[in-house]
N, C-alpha and C. Protein backbone atom coordinates (compact mmCIF):
# COMPACT_ATOMS: atom_id res chain seq x y z
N UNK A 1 76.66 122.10 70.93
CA UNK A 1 77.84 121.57 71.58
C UNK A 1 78.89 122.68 71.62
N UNK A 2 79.37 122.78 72.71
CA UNK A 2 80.73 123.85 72.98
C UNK A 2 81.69 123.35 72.32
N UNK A 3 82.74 124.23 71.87
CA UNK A 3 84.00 124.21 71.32
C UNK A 3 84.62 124.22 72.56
N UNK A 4 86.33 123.19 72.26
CA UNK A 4 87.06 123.05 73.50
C UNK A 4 87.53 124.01 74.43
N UNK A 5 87.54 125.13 73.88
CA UNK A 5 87.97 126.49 74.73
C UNK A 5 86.68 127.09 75.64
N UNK A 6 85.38 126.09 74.93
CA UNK A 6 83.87 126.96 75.86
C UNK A 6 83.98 128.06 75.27
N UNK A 7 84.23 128.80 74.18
CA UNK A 7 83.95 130.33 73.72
C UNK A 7 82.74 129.89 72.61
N UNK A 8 82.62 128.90 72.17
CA UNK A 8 81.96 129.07 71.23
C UNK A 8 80.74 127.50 70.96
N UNK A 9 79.66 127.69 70.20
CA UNK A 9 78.70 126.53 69.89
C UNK A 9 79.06 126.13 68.81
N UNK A 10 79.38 124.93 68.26
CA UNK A 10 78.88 124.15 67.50
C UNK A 10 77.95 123.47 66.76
N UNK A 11 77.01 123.51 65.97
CA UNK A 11 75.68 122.82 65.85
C UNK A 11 76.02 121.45 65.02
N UNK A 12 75.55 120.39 65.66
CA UNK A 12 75.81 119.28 65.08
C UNK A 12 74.45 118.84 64.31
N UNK A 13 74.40 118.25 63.38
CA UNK A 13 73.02 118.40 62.28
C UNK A 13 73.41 117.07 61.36
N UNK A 14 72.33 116.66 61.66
CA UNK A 14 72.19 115.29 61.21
C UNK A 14 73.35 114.19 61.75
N UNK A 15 73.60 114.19 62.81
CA UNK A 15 74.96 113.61 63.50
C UNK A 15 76.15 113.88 63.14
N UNK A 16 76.58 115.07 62.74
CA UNK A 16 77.52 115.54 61.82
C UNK A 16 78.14 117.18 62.90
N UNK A 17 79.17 116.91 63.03
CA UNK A 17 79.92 117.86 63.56
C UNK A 17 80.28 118.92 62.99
N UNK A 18 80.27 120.09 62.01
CA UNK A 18 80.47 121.21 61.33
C UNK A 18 81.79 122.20 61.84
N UNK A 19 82.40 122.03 61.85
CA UNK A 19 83.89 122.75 61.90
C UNK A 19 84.52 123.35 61.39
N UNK A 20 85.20 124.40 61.36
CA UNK A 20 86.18 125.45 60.39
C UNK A 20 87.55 125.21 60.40
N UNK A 21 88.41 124.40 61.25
CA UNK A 21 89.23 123.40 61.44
C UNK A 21 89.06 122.18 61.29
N UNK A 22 90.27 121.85 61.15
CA UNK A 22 90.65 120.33 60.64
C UNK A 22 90.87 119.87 61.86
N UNK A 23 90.51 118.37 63.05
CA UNK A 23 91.00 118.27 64.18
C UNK A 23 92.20 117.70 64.27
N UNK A 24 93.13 117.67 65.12
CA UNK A 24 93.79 116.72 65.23
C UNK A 24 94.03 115.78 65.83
N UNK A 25 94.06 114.78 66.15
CA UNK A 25 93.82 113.32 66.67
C UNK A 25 95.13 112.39 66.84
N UNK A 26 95.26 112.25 68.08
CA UNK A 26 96.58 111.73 68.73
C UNK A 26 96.40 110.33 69.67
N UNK A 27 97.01 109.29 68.28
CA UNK A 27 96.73 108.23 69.20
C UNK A 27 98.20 107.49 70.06
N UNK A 28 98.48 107.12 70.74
CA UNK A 28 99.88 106.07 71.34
C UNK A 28 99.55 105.06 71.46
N UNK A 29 100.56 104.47 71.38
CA UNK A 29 100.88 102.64 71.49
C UNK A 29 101.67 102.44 73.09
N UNK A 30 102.75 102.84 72.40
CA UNK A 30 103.70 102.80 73.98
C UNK A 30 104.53 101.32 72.81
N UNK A 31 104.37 101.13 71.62
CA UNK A 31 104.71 99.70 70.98
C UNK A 31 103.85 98.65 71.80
N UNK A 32 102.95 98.82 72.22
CA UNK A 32 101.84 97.91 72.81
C UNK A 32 101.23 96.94 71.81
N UNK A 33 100.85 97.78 70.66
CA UNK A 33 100.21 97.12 69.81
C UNK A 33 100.30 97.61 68.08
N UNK A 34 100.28 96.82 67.02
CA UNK A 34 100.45 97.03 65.45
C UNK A 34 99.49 97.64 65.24
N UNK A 35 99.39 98.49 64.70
CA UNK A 35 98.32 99.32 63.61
C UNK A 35 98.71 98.78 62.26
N UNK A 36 97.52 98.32 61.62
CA UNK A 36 97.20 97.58 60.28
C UNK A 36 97.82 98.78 59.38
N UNK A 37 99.02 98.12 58.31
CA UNK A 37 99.18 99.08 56.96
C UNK A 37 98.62 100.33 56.90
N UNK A 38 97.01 100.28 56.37
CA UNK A 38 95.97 100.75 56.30
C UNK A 38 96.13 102.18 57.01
N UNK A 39 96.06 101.98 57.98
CA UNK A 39 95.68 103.06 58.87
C UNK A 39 96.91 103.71 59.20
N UNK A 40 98.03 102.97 59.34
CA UNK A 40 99.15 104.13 59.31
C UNK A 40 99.56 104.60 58.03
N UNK A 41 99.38 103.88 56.90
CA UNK A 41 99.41 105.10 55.69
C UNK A 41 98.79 106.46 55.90
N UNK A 42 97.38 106.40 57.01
CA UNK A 42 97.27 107.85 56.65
C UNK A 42 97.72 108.48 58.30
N UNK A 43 98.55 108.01 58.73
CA UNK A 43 98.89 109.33 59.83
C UNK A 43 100.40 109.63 59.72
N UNK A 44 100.80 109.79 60.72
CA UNK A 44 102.42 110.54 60.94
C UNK A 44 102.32 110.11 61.91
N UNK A 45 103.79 109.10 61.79
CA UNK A 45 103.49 108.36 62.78
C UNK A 45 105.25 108.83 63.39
N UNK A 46 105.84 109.20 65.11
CA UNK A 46 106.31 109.51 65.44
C UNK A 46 106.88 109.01 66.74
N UNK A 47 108.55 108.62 66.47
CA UNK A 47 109.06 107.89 67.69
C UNK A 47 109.19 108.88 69.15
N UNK A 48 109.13 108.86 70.25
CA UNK A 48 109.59 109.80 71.39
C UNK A 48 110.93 109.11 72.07
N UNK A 49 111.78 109.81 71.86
CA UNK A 49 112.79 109.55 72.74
C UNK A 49 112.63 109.37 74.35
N UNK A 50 113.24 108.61 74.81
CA UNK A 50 113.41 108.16 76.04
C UNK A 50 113.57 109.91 76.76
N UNK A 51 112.98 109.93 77.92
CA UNK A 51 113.55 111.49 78.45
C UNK A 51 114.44 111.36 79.11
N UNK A 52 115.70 112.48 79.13
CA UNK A 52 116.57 112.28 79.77
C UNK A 52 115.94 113.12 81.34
N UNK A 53 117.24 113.28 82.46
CA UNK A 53 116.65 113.45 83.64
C UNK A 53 116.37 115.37 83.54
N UNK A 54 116.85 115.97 82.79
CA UNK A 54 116.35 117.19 82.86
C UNK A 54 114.92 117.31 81.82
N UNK A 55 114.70 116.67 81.29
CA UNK A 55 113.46 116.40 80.99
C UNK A 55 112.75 116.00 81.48
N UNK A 56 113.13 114.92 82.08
CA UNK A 56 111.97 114.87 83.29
C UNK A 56 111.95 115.61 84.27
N UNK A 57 112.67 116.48 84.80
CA UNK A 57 112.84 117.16 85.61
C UNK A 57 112.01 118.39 85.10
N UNK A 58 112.03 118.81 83.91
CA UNK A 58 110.95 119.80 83.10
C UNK A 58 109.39 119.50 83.64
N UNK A 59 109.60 117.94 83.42
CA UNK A 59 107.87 117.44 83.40
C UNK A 59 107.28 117.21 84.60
N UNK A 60 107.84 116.87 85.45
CA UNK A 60 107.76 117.07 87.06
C UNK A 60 107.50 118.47 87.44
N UNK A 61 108.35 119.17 87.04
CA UNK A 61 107.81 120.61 87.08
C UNK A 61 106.46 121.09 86.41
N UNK A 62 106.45 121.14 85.43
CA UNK A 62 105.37 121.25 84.77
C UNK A 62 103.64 121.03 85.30
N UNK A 63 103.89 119.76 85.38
CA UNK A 63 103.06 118.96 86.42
C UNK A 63 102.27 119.12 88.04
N UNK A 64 103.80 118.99 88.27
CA UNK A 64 103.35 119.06 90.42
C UNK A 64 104.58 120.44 90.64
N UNK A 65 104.77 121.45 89.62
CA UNK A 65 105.25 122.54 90.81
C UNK A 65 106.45 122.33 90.79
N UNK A 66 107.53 123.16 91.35
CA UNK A 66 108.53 123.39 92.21
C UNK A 66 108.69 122.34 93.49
N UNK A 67 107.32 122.24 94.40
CA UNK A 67 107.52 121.49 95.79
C UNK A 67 107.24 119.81 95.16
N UNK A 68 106.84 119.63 94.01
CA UNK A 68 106.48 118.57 93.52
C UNK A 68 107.99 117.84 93.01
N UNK A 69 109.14 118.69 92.05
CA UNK A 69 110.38 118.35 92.06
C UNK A 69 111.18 118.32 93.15
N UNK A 70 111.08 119.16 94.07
CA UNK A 70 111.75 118.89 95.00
C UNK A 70 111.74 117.63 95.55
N UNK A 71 110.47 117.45 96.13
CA UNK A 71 110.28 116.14 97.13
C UNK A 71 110.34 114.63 96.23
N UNK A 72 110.33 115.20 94.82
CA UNK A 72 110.28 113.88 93.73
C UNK A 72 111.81 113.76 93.29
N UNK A 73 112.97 114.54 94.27
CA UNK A 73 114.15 114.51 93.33
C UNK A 73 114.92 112.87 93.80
N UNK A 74 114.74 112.14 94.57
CA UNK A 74 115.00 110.82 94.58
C UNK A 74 114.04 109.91 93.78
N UNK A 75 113.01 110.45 93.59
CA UNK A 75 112.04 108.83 92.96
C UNK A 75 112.41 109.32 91.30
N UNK A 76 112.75 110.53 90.94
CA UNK A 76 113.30 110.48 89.41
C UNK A 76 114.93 109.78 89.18
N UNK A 77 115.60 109.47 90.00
CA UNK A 77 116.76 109.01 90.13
C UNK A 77 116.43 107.44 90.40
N UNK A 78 115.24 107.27 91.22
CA UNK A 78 115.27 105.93 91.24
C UNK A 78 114.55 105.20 89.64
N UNK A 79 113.40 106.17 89.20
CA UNK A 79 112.49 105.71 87.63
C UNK A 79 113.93 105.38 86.73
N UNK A 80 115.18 106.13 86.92
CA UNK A 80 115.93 106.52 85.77
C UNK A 80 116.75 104.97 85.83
N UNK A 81 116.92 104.93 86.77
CA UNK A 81 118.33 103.11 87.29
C UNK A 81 117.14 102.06 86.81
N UNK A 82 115.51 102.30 87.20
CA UNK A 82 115.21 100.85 86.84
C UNK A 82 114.52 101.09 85.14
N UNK A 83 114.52 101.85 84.57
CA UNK A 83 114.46 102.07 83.52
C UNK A 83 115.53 100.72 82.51
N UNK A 84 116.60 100.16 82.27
CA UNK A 84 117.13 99.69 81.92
C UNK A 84 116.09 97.97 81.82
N UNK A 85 115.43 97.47 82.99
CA UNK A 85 115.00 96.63 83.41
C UNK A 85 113.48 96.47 83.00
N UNK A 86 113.28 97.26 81.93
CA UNK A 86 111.78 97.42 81.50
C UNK A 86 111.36 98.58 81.05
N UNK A 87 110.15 98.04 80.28
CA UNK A 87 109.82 99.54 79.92
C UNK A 87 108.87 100.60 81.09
N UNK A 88 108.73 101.60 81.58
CA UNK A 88 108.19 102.87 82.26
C UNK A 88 107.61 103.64 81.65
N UNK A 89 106.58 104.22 82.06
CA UNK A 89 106.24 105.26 81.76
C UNK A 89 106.14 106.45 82.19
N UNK A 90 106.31 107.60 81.83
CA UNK A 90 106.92 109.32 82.60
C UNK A 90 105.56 109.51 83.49
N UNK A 91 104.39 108.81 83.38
CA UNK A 91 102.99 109.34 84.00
C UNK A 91 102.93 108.17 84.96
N UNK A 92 104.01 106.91 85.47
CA UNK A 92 104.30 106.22 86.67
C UNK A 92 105.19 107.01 87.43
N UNK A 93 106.11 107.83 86.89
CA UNK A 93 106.69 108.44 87.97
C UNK A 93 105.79 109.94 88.49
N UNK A 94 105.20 110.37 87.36
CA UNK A 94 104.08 111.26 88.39
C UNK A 94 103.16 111.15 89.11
N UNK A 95 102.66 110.00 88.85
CA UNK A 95 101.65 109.52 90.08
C UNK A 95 102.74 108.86 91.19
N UNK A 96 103.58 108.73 91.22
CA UNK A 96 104.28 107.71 92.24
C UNK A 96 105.12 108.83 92.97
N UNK A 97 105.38 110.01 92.60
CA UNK A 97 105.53 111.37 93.15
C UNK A 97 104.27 111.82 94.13
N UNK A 98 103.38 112.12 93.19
CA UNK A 98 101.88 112.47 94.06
C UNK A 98 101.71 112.19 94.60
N UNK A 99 101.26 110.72 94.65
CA UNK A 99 100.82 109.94 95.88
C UNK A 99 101.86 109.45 96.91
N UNK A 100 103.24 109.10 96.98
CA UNK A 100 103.83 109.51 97.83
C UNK A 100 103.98 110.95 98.84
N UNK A 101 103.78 111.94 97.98
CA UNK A 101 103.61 113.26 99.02
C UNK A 101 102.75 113.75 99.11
N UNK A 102 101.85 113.12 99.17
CA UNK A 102 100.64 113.58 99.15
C UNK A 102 100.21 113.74 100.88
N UNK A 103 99.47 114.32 101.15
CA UNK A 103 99.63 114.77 102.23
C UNK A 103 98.27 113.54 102.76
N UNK A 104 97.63 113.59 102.39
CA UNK A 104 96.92 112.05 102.79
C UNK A 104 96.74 110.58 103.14
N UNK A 105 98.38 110.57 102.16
CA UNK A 105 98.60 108.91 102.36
C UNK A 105 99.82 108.57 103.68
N UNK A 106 98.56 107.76 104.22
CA UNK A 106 99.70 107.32 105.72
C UNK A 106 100.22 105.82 105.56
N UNK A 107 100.67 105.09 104.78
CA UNK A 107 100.80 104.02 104.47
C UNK A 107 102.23 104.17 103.97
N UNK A 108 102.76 102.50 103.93
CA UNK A 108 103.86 102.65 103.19
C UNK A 108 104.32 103.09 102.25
N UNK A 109 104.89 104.26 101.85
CA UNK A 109 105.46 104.83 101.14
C UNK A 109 106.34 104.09 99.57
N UNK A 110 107.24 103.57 100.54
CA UNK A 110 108.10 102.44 99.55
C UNK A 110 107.38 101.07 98.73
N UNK A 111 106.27 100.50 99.21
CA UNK A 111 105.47 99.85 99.09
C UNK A 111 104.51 100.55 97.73
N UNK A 112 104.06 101.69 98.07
CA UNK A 112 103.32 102.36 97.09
C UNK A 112 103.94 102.46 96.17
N UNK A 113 105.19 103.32 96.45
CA UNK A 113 106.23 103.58 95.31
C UNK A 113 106.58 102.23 94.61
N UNK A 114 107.03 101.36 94.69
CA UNK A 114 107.36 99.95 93.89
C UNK A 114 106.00 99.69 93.00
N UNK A 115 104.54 99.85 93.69
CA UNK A 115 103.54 99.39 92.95
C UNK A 115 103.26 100.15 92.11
N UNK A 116 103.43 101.48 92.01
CA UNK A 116 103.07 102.30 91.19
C UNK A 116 104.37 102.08 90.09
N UNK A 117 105.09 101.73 90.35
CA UNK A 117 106.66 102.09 89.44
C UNK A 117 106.79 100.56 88.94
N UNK A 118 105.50 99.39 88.53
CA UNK A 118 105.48 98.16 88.01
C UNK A 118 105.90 98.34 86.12
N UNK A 119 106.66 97.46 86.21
CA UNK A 119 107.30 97.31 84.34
C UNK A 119 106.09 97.24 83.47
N UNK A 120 106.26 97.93 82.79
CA UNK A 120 104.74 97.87 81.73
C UNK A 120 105.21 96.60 80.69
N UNK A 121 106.64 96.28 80.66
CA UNK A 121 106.86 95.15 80.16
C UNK A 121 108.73 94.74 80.53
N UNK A 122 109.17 93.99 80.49
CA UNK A 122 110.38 93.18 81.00
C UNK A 122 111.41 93.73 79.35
N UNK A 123 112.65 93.81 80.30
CA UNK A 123 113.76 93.38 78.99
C UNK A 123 113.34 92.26 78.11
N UNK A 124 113.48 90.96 78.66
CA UNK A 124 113.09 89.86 77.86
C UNK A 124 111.40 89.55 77.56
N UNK A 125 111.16 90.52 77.31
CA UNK A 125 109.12 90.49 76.54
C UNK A 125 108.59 89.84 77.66
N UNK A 126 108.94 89.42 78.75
CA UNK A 126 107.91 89.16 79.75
C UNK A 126 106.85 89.91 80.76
């Protein structure tokens, strides 16, 4: 088995993975769901702040480019107003960037954008 970089083999032996590192392992909730006592005794467990708009403006970049912020500089202004009204996630406004400018999609735009930009959950837990 390759190591994640592809430079190197692994031999796994007797179903057993052999490593010179320790991995690290990254799970999220989004507060979706409780992890039992148990199991968060043994991690580190870590809140993320809400991003502000130059942060997202980082991650948009990051992501889709320069021409990707540009053409996304209204739908991050719009993620940011309905933000209050539910919870979002930063990877609804990059797909809802993409596929709006995407040079393929001939369909309603605004239509897409609303469906892609759906509350992963309501102010009032609904």
């Amino acid at each position: 088995m390759l190591t994640h970089d592809g430079t190197q083999t692994v031999p796994i032996i007797g179903g057993k993975v052999t490593c010179a590192e320790f991995p690290l392992v990254i799970i999220t909730s989004n507060g979706e769901r409780d992890f039992p006592p148990a199991f968060r005794r043994r991690c580190l467990q870590l809140e993320l702040q809400v991003p502000s708009r130059d942060r997202l403006e980082a991650i948009v970049r990051a992501h889709l480019g320069d021409d990707g912020l540009e053409q996304g500089g209204n739908l991050i202004d719009l993620f940011i107003s309905r933000r209050s009204g539910g919870d979002l996630a930063t990877d609804q406004l990059l797909n809802a960037i993409f596929l709006a400018f995407h040079e393929e999609w001939a369909g309603d735009k605004e239509r897409l954008i609303r469906s892609v930009l759906q509350y992963l959950t309501s102010v009032d837990g609904q």
